[in-house]
C-alpha atoms as a PDB file:
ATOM      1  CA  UNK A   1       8.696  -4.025  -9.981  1.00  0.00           C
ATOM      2  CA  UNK A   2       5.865  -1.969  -8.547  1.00  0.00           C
ATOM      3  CA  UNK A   3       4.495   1.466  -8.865  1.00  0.00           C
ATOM      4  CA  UNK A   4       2.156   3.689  -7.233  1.00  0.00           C
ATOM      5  CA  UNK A   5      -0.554   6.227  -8.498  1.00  0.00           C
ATOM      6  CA  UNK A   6      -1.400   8.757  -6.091  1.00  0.00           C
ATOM      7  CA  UNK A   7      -5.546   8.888  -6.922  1.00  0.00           C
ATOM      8  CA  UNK A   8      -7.291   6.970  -9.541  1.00  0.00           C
ATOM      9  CA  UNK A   9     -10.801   7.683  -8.852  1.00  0.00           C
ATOM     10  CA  UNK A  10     -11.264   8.023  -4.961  1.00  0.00           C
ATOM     11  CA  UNK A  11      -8.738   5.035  -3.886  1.00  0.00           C
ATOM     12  CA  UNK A  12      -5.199   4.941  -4.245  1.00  0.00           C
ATOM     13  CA  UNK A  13      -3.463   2.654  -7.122  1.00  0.00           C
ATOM     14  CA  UNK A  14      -0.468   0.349  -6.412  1.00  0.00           C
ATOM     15  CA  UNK A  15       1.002  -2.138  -8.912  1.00  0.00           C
ATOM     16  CA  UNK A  16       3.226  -4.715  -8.784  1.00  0.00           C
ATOM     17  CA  UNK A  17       3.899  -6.807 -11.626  1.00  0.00           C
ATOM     18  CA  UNK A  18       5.404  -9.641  -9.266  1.00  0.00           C
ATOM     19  CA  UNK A  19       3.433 -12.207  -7.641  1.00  0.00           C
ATOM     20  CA  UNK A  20       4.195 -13.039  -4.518  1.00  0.00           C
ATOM     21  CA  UNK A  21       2.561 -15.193  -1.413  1.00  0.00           C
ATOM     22  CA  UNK A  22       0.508 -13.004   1.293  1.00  0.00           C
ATOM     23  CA  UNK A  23       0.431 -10.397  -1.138  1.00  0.00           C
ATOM     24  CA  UNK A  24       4.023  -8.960   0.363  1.00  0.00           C
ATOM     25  CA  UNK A  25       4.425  -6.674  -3.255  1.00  0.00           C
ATOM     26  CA  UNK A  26       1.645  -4.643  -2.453  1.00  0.00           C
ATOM     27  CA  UNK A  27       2.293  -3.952   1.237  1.00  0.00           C
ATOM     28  CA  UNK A  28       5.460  -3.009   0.060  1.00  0.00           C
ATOM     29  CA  UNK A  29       5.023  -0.788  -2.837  1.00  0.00           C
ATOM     30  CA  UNK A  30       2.448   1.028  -0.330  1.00  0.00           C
ATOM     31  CA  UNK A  31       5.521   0.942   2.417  1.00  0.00           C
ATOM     32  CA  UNK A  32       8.456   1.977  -0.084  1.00  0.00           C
ATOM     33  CA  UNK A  33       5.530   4.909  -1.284  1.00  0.00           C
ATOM     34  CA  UNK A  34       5.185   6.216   2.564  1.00  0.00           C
ATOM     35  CA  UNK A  35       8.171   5.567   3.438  1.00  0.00           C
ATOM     36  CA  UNK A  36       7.384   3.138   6.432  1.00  0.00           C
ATOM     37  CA  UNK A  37       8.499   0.036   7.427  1.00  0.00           C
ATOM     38  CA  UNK A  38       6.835  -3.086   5.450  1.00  0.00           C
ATOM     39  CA  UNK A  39       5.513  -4.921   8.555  1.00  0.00           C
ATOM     40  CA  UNK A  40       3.348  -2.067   9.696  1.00  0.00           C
ATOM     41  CA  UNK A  41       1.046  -2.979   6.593  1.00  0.00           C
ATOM     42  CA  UNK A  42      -1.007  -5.983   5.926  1.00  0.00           C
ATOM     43  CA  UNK A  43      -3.321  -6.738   3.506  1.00  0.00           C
ATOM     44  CA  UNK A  44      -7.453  -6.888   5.142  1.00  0.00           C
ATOM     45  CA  UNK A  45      -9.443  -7.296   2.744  1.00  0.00           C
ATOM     46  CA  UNK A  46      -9.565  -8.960  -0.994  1.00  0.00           C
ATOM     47  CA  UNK A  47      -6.304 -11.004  -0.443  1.00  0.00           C
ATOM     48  CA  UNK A  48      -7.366 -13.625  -3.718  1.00  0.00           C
ATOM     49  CA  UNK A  49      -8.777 -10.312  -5.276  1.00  0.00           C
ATOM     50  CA  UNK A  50      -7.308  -7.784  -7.611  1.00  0.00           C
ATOM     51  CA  UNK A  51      -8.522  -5.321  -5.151  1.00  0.00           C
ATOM     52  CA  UNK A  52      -7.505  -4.711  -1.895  1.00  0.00           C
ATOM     53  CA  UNK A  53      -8.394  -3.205   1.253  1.00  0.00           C
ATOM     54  CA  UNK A  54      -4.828  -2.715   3.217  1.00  0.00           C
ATOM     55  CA  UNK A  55      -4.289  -1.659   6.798  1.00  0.00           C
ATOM     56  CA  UNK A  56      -1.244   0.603   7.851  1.00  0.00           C
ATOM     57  CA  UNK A  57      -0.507   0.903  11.332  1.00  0.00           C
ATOM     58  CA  UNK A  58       1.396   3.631  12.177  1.00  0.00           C
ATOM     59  CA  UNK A  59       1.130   6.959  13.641  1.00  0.00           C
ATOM     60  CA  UNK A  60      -1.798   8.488  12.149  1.00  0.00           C
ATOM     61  CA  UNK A  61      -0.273  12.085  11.936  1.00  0.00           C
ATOM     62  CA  UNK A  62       2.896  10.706   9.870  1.00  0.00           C
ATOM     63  CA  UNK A  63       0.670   8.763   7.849  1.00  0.00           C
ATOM     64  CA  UNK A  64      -1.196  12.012   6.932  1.00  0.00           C
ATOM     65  CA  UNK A  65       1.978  14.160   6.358  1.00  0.00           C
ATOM     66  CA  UNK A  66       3.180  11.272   3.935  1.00  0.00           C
ATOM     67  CA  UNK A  67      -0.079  10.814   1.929  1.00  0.00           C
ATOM     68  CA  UNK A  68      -0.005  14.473   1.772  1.00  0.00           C
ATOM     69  CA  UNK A  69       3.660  14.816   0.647  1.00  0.00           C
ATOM     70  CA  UNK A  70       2.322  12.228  -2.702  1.00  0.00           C
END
């Protein structure tokens, strides 16, 4: 199960209450959120940490229409 907070602070909230290798529940709960394909994100930063620094590669105009639509 996983959910997503638009803003907590000034960084996005995702959580999963799975845990998974490679972190795949968080790329995915961001994915499912945007509505983009799970292998276009990727975890960069904090992988053993409870924070995380992900990277979405995608176009950057749909990914700024979908952040905007949350």
């Amino acid at each position: 199960m996983s959910f997503w907070r638009p803003v907590e602070g000034t960084r996005p909230r995702i959580g999963v209450t799975e845990a998974t290798e490679d972190d795949r529940a968080a790329c995915a709960a961001l994915a499912q959120a945007l509505d983009i394909k799970p292998a276009t994100v990727s975890v960069t930063q904090g992988a053993a940490s409870r924070d995380k620094t992900l990277l979405v590669v995608t176009d950057a105009t749909l990914l700024a229409a979908r952040l905007e639509a949350l």
